[in-house]
Protein backbone atom coordinates (compact mmCIF):
# COMPACT_ATOMS: atom_id res chain seq x y z
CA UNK A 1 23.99 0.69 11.00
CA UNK A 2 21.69 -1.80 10.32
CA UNK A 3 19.43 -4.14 12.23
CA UNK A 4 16.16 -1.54 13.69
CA UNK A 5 13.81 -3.81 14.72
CA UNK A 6 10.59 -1.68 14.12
CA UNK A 7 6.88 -1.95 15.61
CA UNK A 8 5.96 1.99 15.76
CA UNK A 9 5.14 3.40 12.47
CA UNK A 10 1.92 3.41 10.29
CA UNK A 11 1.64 0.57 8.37
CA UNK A 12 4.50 -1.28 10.19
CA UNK A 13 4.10 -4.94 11.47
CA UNK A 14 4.35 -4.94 15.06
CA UNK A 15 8.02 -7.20 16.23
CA UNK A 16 8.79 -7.73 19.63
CA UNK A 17 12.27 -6.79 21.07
CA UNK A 18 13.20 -10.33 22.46
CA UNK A 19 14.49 -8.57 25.51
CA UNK A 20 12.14 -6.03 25.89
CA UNK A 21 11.73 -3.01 22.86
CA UNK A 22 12.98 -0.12 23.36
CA UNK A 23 11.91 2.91 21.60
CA UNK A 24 14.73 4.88 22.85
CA UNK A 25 17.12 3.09 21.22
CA UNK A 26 15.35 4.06 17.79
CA UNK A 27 15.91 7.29 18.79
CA UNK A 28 19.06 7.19 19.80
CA UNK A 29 20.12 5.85 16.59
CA UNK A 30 18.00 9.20 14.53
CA UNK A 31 20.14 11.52 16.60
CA UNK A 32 23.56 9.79 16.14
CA UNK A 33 22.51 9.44 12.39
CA UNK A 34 22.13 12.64 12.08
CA UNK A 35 25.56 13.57 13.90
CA UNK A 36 27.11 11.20 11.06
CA UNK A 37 25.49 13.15 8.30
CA UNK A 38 26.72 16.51 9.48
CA UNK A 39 30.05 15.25 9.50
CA UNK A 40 29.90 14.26 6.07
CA UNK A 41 28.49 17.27 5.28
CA UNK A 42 31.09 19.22 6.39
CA UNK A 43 33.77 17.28 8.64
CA UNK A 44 34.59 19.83 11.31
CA UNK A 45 31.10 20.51 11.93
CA UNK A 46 31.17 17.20 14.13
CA UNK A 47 34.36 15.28 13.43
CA UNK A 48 33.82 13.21 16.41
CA UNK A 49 30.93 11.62 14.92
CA UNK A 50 33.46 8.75 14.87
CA UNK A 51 32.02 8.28 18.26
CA UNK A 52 28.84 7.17 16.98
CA UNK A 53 29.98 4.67 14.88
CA UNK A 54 31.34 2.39 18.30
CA UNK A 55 27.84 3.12 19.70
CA UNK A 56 26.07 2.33 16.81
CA UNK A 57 28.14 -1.39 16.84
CA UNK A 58 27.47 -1.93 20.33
CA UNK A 59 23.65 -1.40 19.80
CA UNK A 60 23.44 -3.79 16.50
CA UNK A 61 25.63 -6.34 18.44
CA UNK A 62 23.43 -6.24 21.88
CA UNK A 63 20.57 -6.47 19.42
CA UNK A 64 21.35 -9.40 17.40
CA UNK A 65 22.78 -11.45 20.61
CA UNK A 66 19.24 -10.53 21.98
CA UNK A 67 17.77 -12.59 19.24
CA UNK A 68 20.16 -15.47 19.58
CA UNK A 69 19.58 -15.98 23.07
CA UNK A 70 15.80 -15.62 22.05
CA UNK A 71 16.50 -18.30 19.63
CA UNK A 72 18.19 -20.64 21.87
CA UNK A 73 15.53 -20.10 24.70
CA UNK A 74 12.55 -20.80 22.60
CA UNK A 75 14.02 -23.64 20.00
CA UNK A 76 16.67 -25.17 22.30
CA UNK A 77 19.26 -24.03 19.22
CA UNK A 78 19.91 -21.64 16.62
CA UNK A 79 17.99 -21.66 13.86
CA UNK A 80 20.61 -20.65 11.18
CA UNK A 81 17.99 -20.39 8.57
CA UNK A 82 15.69 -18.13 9.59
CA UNK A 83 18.74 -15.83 11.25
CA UNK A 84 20.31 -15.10 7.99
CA UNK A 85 17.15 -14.69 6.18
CA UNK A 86 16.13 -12.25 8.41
CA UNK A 87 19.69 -10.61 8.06
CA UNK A 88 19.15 -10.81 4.57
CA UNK A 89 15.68 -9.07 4.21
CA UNK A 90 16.68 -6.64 6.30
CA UNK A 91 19.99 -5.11 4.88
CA UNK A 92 20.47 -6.38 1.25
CA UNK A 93 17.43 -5.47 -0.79
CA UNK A 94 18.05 -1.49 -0.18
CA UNK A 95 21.67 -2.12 -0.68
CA UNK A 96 21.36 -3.37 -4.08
CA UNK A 97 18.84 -0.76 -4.72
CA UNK A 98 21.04 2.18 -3.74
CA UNK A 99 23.49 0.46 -5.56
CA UNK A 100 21.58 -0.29 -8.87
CA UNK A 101 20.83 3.68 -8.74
CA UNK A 102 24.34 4.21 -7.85
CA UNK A 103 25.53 2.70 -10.85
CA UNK A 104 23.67 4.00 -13.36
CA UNK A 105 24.43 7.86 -11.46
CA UNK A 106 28.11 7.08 -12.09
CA UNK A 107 27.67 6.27 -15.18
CA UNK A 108 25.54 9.17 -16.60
CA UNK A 109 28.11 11.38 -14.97
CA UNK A 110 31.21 9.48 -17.43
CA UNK A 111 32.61 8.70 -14.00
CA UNK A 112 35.64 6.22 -14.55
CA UNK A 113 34.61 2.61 -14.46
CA UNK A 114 37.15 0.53 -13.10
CA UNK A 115 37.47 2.61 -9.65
CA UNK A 116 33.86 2.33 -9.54
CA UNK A 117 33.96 -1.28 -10.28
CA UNK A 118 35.87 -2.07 -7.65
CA UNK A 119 33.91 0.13 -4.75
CA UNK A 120 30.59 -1.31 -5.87
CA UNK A 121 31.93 -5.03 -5.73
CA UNK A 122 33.56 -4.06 -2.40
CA UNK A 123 30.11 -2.52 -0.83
CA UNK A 124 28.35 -5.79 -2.37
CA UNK A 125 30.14 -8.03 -1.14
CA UNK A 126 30.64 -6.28 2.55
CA UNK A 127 34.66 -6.20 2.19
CA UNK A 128 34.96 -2.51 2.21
CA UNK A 129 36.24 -2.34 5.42
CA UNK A 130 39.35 -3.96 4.46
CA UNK A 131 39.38 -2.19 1.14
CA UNK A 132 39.81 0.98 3.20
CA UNK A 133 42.18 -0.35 5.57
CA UNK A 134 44.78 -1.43 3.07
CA UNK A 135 44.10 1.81 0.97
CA UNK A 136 43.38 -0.12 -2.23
CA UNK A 137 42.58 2.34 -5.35
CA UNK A 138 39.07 2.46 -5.81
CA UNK A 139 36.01 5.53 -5.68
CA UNK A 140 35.57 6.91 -2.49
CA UNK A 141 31.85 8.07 -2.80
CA UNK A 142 31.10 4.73 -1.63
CA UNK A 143 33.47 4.72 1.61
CA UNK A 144 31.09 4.75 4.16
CA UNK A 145 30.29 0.95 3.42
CA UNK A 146 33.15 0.29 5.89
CA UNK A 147 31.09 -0.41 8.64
CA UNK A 148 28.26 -2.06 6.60
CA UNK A 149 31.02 -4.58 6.03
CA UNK A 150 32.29 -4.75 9.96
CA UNK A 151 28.38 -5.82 10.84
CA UNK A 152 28.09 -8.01 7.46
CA UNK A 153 30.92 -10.25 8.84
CA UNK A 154 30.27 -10.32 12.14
CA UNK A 155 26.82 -11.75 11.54
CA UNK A 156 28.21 -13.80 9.47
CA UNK A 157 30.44 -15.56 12.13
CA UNK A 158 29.30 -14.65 15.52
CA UNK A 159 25.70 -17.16 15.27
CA UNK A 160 28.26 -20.11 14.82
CA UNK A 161 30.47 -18.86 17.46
CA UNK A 162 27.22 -18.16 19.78
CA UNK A 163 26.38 -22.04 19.44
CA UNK A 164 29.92 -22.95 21.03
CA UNK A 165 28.53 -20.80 23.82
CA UNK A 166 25.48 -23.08 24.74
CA UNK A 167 27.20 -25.32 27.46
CA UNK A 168 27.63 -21.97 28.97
CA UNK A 169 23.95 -21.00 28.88
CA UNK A 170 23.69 -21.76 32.74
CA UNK A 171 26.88 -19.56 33.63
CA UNK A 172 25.86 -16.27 31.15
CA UNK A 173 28.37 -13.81 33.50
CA UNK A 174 30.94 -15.99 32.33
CA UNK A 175 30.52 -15.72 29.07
CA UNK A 176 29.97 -11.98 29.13
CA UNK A 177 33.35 -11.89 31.36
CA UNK A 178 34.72 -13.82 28.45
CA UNK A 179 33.66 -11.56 25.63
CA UNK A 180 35.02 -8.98 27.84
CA UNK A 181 38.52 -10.11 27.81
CA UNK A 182 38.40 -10.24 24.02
CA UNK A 183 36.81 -6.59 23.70
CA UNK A 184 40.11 -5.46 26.09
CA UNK A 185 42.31 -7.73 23.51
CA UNK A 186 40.67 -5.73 20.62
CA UNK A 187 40.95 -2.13 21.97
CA UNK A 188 44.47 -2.96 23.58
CA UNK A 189 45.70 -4.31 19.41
CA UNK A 190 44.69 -1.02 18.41
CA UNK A 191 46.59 0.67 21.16
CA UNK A 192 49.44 -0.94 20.28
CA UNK A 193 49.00 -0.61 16.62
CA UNK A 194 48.50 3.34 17.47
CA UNK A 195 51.86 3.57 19.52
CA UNK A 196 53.85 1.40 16.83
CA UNK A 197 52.80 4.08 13.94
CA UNK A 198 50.33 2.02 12.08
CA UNK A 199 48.05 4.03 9.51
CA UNK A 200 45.23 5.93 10.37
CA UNK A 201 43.18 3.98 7.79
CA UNK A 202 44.03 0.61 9.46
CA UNK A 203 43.62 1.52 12.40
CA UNK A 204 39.83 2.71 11.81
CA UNK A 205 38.75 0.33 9.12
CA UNK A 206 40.14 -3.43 10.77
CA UNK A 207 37.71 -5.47 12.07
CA UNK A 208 40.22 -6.57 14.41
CA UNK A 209 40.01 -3.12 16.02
CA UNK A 210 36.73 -3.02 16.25
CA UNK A 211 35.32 -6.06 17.84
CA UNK A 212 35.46 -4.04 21.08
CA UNK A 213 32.11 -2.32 20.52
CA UNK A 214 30.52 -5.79 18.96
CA UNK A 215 31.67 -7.82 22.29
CA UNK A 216 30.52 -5.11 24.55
CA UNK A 217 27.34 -5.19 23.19
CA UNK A 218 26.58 -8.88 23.00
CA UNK A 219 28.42 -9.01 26.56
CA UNK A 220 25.67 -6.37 27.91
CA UNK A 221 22.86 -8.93 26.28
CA UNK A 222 24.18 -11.87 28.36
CA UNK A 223 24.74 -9.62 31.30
CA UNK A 224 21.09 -8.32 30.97
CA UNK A 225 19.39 -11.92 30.10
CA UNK A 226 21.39 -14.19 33.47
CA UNK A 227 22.65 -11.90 35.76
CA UNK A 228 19.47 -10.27 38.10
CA UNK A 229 22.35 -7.34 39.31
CA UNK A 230 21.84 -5.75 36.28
CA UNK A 231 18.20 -5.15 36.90
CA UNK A 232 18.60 -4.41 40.40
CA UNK A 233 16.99 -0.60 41.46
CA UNK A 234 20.32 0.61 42.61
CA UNK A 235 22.05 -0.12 39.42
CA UNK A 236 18.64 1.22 37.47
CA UNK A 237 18.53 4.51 39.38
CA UNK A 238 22.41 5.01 39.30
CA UNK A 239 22.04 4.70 35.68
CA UNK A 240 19.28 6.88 35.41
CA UNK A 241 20.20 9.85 37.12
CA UNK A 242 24.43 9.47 35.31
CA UNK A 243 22.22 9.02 31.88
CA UNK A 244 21.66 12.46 30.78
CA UNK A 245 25.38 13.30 31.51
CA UNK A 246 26.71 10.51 29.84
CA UNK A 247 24.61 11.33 26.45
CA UNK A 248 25.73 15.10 27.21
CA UNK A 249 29.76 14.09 27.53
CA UNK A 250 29.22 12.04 24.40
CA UNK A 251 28.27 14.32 22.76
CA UNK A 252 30.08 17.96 23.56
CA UNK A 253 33.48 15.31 22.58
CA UNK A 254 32.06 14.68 19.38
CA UNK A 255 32.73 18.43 18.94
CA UNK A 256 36.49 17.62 19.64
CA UNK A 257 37.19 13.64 18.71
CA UNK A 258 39.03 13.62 15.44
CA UNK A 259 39.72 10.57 12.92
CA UNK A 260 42.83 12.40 12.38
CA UNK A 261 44.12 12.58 16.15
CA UNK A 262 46.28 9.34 16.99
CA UNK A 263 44.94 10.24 20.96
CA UNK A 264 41.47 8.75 19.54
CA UNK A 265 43.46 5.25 18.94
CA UNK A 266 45.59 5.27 22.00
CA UNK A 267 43.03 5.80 24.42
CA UNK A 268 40.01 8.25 23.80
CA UNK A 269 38.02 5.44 22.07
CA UNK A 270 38.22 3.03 24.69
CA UNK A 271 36.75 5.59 27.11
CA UNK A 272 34.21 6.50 24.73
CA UNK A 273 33.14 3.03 24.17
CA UNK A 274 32.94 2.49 28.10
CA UNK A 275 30.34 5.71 27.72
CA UNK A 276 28.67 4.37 25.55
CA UNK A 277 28.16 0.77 26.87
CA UNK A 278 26.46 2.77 29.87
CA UNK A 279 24.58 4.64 27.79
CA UNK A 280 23.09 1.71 25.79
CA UNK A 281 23.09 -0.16 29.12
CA UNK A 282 20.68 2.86 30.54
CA UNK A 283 18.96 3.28 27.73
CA UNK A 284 17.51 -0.17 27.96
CA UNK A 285 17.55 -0.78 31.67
CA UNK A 286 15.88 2.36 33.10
CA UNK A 287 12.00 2.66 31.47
CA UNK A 288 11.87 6.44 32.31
CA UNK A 289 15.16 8.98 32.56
CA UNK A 290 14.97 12.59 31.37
CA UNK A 291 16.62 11.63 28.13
CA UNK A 292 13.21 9.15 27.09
CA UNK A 293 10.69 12.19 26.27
CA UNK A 294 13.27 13.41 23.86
CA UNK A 295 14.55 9.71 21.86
CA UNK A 296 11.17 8.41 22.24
CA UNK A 297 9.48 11.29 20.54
CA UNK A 298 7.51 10.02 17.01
CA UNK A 299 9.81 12.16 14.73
CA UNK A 300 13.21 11.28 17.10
CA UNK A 301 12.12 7.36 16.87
CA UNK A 302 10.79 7.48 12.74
CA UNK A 303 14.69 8.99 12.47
CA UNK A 304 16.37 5.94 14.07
CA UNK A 305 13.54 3.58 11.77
CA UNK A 306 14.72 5.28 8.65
CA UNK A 307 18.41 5.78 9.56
CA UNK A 308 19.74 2.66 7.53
CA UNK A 309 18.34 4.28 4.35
CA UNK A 310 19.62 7.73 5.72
CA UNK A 311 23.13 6.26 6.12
CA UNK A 312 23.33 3.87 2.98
CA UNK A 313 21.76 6.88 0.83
CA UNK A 314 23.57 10.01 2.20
CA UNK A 315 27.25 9.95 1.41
CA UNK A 316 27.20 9.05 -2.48
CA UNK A 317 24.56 12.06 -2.66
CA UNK A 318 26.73 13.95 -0.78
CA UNK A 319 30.10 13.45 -2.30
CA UNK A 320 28.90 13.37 -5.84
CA UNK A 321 27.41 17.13 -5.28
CA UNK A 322 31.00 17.58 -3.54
CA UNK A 323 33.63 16.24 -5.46
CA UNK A 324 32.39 15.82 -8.66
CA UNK A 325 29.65 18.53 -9.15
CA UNK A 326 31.65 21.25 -7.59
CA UNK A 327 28.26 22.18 -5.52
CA UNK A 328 28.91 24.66 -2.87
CA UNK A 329 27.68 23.52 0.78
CA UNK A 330 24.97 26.17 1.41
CA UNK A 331 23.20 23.86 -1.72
CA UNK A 332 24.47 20.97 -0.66
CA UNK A 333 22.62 21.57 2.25
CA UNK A 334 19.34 23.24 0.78
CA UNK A 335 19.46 20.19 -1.90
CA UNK A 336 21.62 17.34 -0.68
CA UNK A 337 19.86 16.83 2.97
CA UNK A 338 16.60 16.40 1.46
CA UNK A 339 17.16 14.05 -1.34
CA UNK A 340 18.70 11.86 0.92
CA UNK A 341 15.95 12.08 3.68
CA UNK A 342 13.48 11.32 0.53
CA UNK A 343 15.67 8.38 -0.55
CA UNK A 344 15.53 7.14 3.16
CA UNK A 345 12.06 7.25 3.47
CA UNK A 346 10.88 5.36 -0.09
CA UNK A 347 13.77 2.94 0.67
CA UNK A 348 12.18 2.45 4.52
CA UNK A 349 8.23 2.59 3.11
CA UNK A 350 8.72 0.42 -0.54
CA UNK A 351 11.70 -1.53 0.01
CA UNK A 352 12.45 -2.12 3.62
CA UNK A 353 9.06 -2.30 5.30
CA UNK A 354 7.96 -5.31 2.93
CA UNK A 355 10.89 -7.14 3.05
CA UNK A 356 10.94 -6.91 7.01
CA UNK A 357 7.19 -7.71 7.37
CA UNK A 358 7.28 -11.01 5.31
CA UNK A 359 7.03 -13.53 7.52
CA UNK A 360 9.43 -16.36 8.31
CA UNK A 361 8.57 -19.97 7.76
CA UNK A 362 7.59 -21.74 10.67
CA UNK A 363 9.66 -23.31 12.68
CA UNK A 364 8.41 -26.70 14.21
CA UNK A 365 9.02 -26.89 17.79
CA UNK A 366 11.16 -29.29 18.96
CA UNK A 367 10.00 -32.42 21.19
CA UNK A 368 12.97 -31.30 23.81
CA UNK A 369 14.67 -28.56 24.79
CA UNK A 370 17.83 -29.19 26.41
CA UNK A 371 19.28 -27.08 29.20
CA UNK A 372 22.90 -27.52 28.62
């Protein structure tokens, strides 16, 4: 949950989807957000909001590819700098606030140090993923960094891996083919893990496991930037008309996906993930379905700008009330929901927004841009 590329709200600085903005895909991101946060709330009020989590990799990763290719169109090359700077704006500085307040919560509350220790430094450092996976003692309140850490490392390594791609800039179905093949090697290692017993925390927590959503998406960007087909109006209308259903399938599972259920790992994820690949693939393909009025409503869209505070914020709030307040849910609720919308939204207006609208340096333009 991470990268919202904004240009709708007051006072925001207008950026330009390199591909084409969407403003449904803000939305779509409010809604699933708040899916996540009933779960966490209470799980079995939406324990498939596991679902989400694929969709919400698949969007970051067809997002971020977007801006390579952007990169590499405009400069002839990736400009590493300004990538990770931009990465950096955009995700750290809340982090380390929520953190900072974190910390000194824990500590007013005489909550035990070292445990604490350990799940800051693994949030800070984007290794909670793996953390989780290998069940290493340390607070949970601070869990849901898992999949902060699954995005942290794949922009981390996927630019350099995008510039081996460049000789293949001519041939972009072949590259999405290719990141295809390793999205089927992904999902069919967790298959296997699933039928040889692994653990259910290894299982959700490896990166290995989850680069299906993360190729998928950057797949869809190359699909959508070289191959016309895409764009055709059959493909667009099919899409738009199977849209609504797709979204509505989606979500009635969520209802009845469970982190618990080893049918998730053996075979309901990948057909979940192939939903949802459509879904982001309609989402951004069709400009007008009868989903749009509702994810491209003001409040529906300010949801999916505000949803990295939302997610960062919500389940330390929630679990301390939980676990170590002994707060029934009917407050947790009436109290809990709105704190954390309210630490969203100072996060998204005095943190993120000036962060995101500094502007980059300049980049000179180079005297050639090769097509290879």
């Amino acid at each position: 949950m991470d990268d919202v590329l904004l240009n709708r709200s007051a006072g925001a600085v207008k950026r330009e989807f390199p591909l084409g903005y969407s403003a449904s895909l803000d939305g779509a991101r409010g809604l699933m957000t708040l899916g996540v946060l009933a779960a966490h709330l209470h799980y079995y009020w939406y324990p498939g909001a596991i679902i989400f989590m694929d969709t919400f990799f698949l969007m970051s990763s067809y997002l971020i590819t977007s801006l390579l290719i952007k990169d590499r169109d405009s400069l002839g090359k990736v400009n590493f700098r300004r990538f990770y700077a931009r990465r950096i704006r955009r995700l750290l500085p809340a982090l380390v606030a929520m953190l900072a307040v974190y910390t000194v919560a824990v500590l007013m509350l005489g909550r035990p140090w070292a445990p604490e220790r350990r799940a800051i430094l693994a949030t800070l450092f984007y290794f909670m993923n793996w953390a989780r996976a290998f069940e290493w003692p340390m607070s949970p309140y601070l869990g849901h960094a898992w999949s902060l850490s699954i995005e942290e490392q794949f922009y981390a390594l996927w630019p350099l891996l995008f510039t081996l791609l460049i000789p293949w800039r001519g041939r972009p179905g072949r590259v999405a083919l290719l990141l295809v093949v390793l999205a089927a090697a992904s999902a069919g290692w967790r298959w296997w893990l699933a039928g040889e017993g692994a653990g259910l925390a290894r299982m959700y927590n490896g990166t290995d496991v989850r680069l299906d959503g993360l190729c998928l998406g950057a797949a869809l960007a190359f699909v959508r930037k070289g191959c016309p087909w895409l764009s055709s109006a059959q493909v667009v209308r099919v899409l738009g008309l199977a849209l609504p259903a797709i979204a509505l399938v989606l979500f009635v599972w969520g209802f009845h996906a469970s982190y618990y259920d080893r049918q998730w790992y053996l075979w309901q994820s990948q057909v979940c993930m192939l939903l949802s690949l459509l879904l982001v693939a309609g989402l951004v393909l069709c400009p007008r379905t009868a989903l749009h009025p509702l994810l491209e409503a003001a409040p529906t869209v300010y949801l999916g700008q505000i949803c990295y505070g939302l997610y960062i914020w919500h389940h330390p709030i929630f679990l301390i009330m939980e676990d170590h307040l002994k707060i029934g849910l009917a407050t947790r609720v009436i109290v809990g929901v709105p704190l954390t919308f309210l630490a969203a939204a100072l996060s998204y207006r005095f943190i993120e927004l000036p962060f995101i609208s500094r502007p980059s340096r300049p980049v000179p333009s180079p005297v050639h841009v090769s097509n290879a």
